[in-house]
PDB file of N, CA and C in Angstrom:
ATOM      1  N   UNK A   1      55.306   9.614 -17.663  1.00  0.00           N
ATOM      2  CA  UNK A   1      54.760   9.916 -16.354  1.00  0.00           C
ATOM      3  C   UNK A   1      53.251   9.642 -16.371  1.00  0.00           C
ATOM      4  N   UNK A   2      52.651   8.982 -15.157  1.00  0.00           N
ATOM      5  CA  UNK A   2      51.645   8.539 -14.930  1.00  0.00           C
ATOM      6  C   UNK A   2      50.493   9.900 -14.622  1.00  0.00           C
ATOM      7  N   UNK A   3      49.426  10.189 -15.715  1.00  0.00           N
ATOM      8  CA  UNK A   3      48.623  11.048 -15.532  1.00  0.00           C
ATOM      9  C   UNK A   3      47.372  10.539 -14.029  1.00  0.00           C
ATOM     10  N   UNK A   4      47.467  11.999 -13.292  1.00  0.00           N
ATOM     11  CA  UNK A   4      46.809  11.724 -12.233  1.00  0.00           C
ATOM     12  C   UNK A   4      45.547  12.103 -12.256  1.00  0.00           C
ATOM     13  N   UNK A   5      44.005  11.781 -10.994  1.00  0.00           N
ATOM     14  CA  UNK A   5      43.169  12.555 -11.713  1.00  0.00           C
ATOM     15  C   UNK A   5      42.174  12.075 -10.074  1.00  0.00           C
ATOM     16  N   UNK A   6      41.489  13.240  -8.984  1.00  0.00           N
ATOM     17  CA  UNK A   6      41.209  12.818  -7.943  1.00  0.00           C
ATOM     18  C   UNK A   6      39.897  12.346  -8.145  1.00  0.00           C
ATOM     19  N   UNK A   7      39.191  12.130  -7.177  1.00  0.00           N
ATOM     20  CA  UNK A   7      37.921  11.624  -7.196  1.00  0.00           C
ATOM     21  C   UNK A   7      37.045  12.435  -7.774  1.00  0.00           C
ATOM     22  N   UNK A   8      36.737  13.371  -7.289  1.00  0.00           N
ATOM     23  CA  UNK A   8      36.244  14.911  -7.568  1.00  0.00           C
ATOM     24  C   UNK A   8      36.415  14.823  -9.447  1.00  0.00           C
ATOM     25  N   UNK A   9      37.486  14.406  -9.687  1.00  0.00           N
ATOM     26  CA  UNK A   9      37.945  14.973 -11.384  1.00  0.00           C
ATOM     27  C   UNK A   9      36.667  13.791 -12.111  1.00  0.00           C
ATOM     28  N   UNK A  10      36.900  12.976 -11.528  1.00  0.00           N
ATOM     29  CA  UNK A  10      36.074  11.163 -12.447  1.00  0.00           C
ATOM     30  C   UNK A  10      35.029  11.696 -12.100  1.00  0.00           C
ATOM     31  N   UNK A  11      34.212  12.322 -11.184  1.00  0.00           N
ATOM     32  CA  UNK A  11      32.682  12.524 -11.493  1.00  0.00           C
ATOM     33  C   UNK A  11      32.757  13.913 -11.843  1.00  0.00           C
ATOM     34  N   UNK A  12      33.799  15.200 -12.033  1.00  0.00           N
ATOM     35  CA  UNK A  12      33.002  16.375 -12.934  1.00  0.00           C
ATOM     36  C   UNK A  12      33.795  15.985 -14.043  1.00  0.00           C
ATOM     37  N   UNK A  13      35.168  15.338 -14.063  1.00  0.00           N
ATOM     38  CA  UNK A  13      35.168  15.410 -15.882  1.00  0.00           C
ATOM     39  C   UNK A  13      35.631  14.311 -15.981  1.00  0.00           C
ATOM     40  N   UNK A  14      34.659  13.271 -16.065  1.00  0.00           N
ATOM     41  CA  UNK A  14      35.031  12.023 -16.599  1.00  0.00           C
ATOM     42  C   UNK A  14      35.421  11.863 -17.702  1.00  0.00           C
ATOM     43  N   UNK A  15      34.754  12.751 -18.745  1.00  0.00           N
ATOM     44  CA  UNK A  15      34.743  12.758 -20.412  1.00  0.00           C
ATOM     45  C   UNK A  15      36.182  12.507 -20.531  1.00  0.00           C
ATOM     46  N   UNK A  16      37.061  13.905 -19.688  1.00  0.00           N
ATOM     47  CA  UNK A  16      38.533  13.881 -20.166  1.00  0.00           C
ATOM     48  C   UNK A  16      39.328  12.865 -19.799  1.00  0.00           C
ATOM     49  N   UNK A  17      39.067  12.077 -18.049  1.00  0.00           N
ATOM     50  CA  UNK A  17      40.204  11.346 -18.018  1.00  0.00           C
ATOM     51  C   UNK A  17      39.705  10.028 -18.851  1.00  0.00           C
ATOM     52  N   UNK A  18      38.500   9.605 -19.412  1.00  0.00           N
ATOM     53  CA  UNK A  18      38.393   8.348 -20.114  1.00  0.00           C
ATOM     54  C   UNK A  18      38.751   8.691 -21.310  1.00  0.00           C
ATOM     55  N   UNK A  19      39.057   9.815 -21.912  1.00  0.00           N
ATOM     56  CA  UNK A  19      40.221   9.987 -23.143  1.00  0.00           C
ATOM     57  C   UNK A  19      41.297  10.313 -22.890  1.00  0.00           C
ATOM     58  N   UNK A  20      41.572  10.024 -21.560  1.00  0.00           N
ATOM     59  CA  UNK A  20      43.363  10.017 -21.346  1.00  0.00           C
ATOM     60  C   UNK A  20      43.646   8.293 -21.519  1.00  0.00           C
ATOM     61  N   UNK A  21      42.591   7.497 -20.622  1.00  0.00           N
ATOM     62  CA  UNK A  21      42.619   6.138 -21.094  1.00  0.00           C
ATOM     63  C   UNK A  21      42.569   5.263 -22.219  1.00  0.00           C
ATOM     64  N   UNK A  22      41.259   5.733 -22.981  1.00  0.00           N
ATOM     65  CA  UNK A  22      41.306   5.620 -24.131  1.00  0.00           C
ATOM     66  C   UNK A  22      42.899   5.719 -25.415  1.00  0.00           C
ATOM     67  N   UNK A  23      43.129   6.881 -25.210  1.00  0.00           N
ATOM     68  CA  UNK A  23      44.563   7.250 -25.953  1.00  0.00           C
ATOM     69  C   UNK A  23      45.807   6.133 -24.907  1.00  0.00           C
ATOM     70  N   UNK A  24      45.811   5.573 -24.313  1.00  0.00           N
ATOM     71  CA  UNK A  24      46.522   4.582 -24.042  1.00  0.00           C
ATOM     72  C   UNK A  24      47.388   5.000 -22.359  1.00  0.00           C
ATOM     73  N   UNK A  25      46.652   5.793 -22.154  1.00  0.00           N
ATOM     74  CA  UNK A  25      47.574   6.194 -20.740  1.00  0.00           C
ATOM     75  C   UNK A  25      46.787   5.750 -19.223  1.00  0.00           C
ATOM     76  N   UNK A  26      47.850   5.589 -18.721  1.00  0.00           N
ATOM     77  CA  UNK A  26      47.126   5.232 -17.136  1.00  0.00           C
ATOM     78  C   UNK A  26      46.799   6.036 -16.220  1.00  0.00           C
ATOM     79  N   UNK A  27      46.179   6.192 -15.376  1.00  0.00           N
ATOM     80  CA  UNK A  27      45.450   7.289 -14.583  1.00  0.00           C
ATOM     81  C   UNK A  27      45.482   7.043 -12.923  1.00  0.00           C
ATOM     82  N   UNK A  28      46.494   7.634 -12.558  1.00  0.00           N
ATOM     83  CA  UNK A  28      46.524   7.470 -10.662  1.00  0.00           C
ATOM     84  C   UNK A  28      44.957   8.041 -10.346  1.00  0.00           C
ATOM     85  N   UNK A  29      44.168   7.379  -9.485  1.00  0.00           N
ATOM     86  CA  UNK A  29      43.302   7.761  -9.023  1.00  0.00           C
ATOM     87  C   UNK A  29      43.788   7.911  -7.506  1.00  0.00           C
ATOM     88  N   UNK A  30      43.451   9.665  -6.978  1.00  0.00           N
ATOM     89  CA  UNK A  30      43.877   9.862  -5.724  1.00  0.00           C
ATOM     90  C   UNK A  30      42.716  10.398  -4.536  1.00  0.00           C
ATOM     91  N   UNK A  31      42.902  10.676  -3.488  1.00  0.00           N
ATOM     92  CA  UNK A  31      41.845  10.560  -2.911  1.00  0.00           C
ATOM     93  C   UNK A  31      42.398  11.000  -1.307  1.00  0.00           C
ATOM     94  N   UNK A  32      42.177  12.168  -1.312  1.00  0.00           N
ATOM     95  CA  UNK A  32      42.810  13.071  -0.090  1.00  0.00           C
ATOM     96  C   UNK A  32      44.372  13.364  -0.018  1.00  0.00           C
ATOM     97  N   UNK A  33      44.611  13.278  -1.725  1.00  0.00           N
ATOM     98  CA  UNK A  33      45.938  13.289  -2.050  1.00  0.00           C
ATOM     99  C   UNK A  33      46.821  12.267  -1.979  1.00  0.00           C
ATOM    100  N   UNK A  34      46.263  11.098  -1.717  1.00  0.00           N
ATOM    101  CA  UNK A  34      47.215   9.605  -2.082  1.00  0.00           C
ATOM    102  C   UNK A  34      46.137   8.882  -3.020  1.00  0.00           C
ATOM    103  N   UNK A  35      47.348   8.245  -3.445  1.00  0.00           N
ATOM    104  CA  UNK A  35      46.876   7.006  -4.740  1.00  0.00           C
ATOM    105  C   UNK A  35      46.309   6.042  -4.120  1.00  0.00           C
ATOM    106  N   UNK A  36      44.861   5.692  -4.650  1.00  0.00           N
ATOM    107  CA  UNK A  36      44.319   4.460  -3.856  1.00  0.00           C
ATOM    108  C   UNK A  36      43.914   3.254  -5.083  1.00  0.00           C
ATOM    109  N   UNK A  37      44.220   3.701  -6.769  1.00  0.00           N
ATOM    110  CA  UNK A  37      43.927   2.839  -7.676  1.00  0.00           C
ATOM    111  C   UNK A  37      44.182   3.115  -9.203  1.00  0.00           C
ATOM    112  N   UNK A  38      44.783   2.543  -9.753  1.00  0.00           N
ATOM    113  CA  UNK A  38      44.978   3.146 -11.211  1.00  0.00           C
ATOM    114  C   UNK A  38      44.362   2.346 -12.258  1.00  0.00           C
ATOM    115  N   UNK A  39      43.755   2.885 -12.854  1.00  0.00           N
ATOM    116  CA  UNK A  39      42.726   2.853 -14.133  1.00  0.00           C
ATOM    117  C   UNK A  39      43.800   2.813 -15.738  1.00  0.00           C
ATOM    118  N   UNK A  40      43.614   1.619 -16.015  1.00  0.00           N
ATOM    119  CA  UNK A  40      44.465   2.042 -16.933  1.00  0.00           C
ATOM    120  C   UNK A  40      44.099   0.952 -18.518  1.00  0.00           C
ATOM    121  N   UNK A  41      43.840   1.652 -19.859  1.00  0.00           N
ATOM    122  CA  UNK A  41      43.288   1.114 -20.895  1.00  0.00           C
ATOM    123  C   UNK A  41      42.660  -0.532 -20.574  1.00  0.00           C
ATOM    124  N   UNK A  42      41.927  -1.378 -21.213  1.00  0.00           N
ATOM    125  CA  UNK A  42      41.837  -2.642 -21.149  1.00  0.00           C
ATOM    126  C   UNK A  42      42.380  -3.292 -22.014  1.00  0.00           C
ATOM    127  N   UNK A  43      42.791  -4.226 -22.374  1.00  0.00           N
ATOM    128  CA  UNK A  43      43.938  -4.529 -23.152  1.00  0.00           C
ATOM    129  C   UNK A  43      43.200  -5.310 -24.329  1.00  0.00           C
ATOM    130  N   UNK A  44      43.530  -4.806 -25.840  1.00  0.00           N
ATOM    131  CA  UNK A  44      42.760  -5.087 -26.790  1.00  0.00           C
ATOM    132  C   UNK A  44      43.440  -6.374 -27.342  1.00  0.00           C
ATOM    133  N   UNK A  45      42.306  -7.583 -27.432  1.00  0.00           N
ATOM    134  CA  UNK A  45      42.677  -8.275 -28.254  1.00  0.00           C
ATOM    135  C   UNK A  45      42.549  -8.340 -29.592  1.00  0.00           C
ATOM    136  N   UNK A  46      43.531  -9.234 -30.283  1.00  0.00           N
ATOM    137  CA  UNK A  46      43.312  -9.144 -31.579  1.00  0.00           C
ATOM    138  C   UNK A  46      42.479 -10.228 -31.920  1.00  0.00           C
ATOM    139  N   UNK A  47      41.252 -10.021 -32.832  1.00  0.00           N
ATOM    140  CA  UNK A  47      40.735 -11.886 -33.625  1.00  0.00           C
ATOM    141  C   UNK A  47      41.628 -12.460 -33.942  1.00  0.00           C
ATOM    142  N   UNK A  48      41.120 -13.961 -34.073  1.00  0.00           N
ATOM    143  CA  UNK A  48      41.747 -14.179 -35.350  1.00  0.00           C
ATOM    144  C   UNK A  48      40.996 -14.439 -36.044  1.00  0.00           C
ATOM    145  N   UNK A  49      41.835 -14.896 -36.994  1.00  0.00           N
ATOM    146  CA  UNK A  49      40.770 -14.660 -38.566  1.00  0.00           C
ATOM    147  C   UNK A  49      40.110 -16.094 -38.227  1.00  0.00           C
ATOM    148  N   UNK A  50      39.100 -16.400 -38.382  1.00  0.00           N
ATOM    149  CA  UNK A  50      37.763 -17.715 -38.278  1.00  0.00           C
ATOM    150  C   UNK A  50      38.608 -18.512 -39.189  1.00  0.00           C
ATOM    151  N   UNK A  51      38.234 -19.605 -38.912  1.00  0.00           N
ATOM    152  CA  UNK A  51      38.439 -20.713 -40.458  1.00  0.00           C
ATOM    153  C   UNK A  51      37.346 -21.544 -40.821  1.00  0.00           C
ATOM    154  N   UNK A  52      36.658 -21.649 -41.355  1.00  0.00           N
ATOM    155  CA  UNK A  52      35.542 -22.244 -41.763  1.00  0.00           C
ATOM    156  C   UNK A  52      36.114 -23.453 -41.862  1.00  0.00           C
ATOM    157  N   UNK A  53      34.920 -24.381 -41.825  1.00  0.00           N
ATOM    158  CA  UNK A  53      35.432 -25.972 -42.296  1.00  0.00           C
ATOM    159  C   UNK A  53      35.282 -25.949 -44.431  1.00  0.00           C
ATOM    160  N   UNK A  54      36.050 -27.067 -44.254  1.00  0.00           N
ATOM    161  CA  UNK A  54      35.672 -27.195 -46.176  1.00  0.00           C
ATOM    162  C   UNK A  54      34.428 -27.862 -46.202  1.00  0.00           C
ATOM    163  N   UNK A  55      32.949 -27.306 -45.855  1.00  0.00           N
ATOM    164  CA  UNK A  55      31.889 -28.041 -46.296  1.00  0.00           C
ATOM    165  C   UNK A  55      32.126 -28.789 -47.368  1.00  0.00           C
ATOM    166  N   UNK A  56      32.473 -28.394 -48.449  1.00  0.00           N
ATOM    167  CA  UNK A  56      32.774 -28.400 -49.964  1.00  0.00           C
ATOM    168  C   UNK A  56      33.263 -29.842 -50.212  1.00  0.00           C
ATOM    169  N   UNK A  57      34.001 -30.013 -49.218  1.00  0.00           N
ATOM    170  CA  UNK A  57      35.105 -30.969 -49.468  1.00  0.00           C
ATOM    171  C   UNK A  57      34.619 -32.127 -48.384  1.00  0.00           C
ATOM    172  N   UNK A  58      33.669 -32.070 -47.321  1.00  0.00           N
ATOM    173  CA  UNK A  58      33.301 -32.553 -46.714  1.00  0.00           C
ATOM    174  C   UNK A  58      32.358 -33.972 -47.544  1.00  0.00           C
ATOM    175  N   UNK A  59      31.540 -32.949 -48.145  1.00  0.00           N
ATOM    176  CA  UNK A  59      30.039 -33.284 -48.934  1.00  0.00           C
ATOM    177  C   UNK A  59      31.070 -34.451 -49.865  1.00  0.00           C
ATOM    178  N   UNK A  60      32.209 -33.892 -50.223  1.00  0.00           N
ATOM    179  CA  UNK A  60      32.563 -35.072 -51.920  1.00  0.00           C
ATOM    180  C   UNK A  60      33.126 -36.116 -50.793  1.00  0.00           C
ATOM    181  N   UNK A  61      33.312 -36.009 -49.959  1.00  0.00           N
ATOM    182  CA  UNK A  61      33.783 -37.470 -48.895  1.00  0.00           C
ATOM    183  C   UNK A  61      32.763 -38.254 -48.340  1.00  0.00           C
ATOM    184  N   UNK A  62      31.545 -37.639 -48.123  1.00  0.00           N
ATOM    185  CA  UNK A  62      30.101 -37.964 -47.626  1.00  0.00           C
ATOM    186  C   UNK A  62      29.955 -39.231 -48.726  1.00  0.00           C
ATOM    187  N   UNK A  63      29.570 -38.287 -49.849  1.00  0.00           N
ATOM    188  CA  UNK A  63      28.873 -37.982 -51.204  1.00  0.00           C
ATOM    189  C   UNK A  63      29.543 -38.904 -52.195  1.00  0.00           C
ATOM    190  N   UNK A  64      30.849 -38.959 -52.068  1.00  0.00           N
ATOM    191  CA  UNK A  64      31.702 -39.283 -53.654  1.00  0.00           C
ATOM    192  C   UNK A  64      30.984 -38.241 -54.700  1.00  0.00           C
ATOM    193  N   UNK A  65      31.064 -38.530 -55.737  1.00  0.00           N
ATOM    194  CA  UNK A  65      31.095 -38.082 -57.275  1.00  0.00           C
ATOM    195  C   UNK A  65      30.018 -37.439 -56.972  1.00  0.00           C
ATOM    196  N   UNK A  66      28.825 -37.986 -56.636  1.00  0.00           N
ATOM    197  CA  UNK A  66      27.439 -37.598 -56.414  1.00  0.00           C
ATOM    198  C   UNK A  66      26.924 -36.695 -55.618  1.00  0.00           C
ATOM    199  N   UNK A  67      26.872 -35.742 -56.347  1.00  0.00           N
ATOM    200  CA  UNK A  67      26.619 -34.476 -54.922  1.00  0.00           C
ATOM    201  C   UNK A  67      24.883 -34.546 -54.711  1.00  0.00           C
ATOM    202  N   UNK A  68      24.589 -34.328 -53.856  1.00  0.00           N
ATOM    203  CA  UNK A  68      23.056 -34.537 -53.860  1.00  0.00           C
ATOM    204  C   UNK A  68      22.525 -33.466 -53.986  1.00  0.00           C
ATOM    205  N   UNK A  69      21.503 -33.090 -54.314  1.00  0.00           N
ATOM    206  CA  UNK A  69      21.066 -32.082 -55.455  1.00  0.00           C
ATOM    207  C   UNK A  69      19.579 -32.131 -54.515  1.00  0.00           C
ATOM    208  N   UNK A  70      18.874 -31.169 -55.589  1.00  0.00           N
ATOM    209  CA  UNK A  70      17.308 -31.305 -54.735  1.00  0.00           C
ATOM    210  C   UNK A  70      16.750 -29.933 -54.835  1.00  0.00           C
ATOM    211  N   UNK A  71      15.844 -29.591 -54.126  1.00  0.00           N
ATOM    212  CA  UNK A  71      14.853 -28.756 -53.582  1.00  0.00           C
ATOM    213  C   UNK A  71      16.031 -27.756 -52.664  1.00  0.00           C
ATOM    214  N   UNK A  72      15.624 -26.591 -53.022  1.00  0.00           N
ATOM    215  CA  UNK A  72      16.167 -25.532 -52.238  1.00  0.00           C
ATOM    216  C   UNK A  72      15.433 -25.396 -50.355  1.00  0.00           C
ATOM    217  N   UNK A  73      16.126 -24.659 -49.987  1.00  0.00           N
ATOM    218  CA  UNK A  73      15.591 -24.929 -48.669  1.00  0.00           C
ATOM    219  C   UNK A  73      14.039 -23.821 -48.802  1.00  0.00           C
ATOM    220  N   UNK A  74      13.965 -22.911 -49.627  1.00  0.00           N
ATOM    221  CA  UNK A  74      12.948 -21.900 -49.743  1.00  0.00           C
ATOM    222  C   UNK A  74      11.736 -23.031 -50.012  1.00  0.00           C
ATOM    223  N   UNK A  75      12.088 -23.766 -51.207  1.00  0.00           N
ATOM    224  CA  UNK A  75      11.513 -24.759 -51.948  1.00  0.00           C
ATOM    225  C   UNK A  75      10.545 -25.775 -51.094  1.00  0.00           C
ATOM    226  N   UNK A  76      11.658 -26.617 -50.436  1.00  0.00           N
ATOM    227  CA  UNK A  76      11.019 -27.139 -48.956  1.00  0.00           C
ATOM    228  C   UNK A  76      10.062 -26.790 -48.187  1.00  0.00           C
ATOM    229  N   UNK A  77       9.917 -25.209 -47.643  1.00  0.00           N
ATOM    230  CA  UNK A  77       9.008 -24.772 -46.937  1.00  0.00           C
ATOM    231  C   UNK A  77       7.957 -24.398 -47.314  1.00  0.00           C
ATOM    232  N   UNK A  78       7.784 -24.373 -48.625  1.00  0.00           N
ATOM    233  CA  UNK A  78       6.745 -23.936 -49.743  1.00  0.00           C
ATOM    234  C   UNK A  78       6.300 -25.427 -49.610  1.00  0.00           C
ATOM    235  N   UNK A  79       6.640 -26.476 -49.671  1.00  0.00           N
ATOM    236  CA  UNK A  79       5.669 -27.605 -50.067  1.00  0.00           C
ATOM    237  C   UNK A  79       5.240 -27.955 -48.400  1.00  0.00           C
ATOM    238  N   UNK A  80       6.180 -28.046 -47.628  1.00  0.00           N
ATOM    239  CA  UNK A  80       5.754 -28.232 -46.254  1.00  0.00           C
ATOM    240  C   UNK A  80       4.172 -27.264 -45.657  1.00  0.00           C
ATOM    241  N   UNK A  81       4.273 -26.392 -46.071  1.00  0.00           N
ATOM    242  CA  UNK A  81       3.174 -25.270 -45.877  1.00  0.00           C
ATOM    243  C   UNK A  81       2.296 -25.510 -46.721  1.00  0.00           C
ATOM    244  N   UNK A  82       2.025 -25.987 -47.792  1.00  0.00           N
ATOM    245  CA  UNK A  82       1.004 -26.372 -48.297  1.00  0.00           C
ATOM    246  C   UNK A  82       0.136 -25.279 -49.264  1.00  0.00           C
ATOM    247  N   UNK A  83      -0.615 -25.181 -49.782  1.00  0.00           N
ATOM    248  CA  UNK A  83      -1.552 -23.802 -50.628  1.00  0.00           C
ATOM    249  C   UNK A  83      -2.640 -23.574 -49.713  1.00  0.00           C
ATOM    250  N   UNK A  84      -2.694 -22.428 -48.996  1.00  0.00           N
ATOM    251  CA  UNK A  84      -3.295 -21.810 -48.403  1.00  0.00           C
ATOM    252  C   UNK A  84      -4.369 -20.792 -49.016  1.00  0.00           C
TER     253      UNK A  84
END
């Protein structure tokens, strides 16, 4: 059964009917004693899990055998910036 709850109830006790929603139930909203709208949970999606690309595997197709090597990116900004 559909929990009810009038206008009057959503502005003195909102707290309770948004944990009637929350806990998964729907809420007749009434209003001189008829239903004019029902409020009811928002519907949770699930993620999904991300998939990264295979950089890894990218680079040895780029690259072949030869992975390119070098200066760290910290490294880089240290010579770009100069001795101050």
């Amino acid at each position: 059964m559909m929990k009810k709850a009038s206008v009057a109830d959503l502005r003195n006790n909102f707290a309770t009917v948004s944990r009637w929603i929350y806990e998964g139930e729907s809420v007749a909203i009434e209003k001189r004693g008829k239903s004019f709208a029902v409020l009811s949970p928002a519907r949770r999606i699930r993620g999904k899990a991300i998939v990264l690309p295979d950089y890894e595997g990218r680079i040895r197709r780029i690259f072949g055998g030869r992975i390119p090597g070098g200066a760290t990116a910290a490294q880089l900004v240290d010579d770009l910036r100069g001795e101050y």
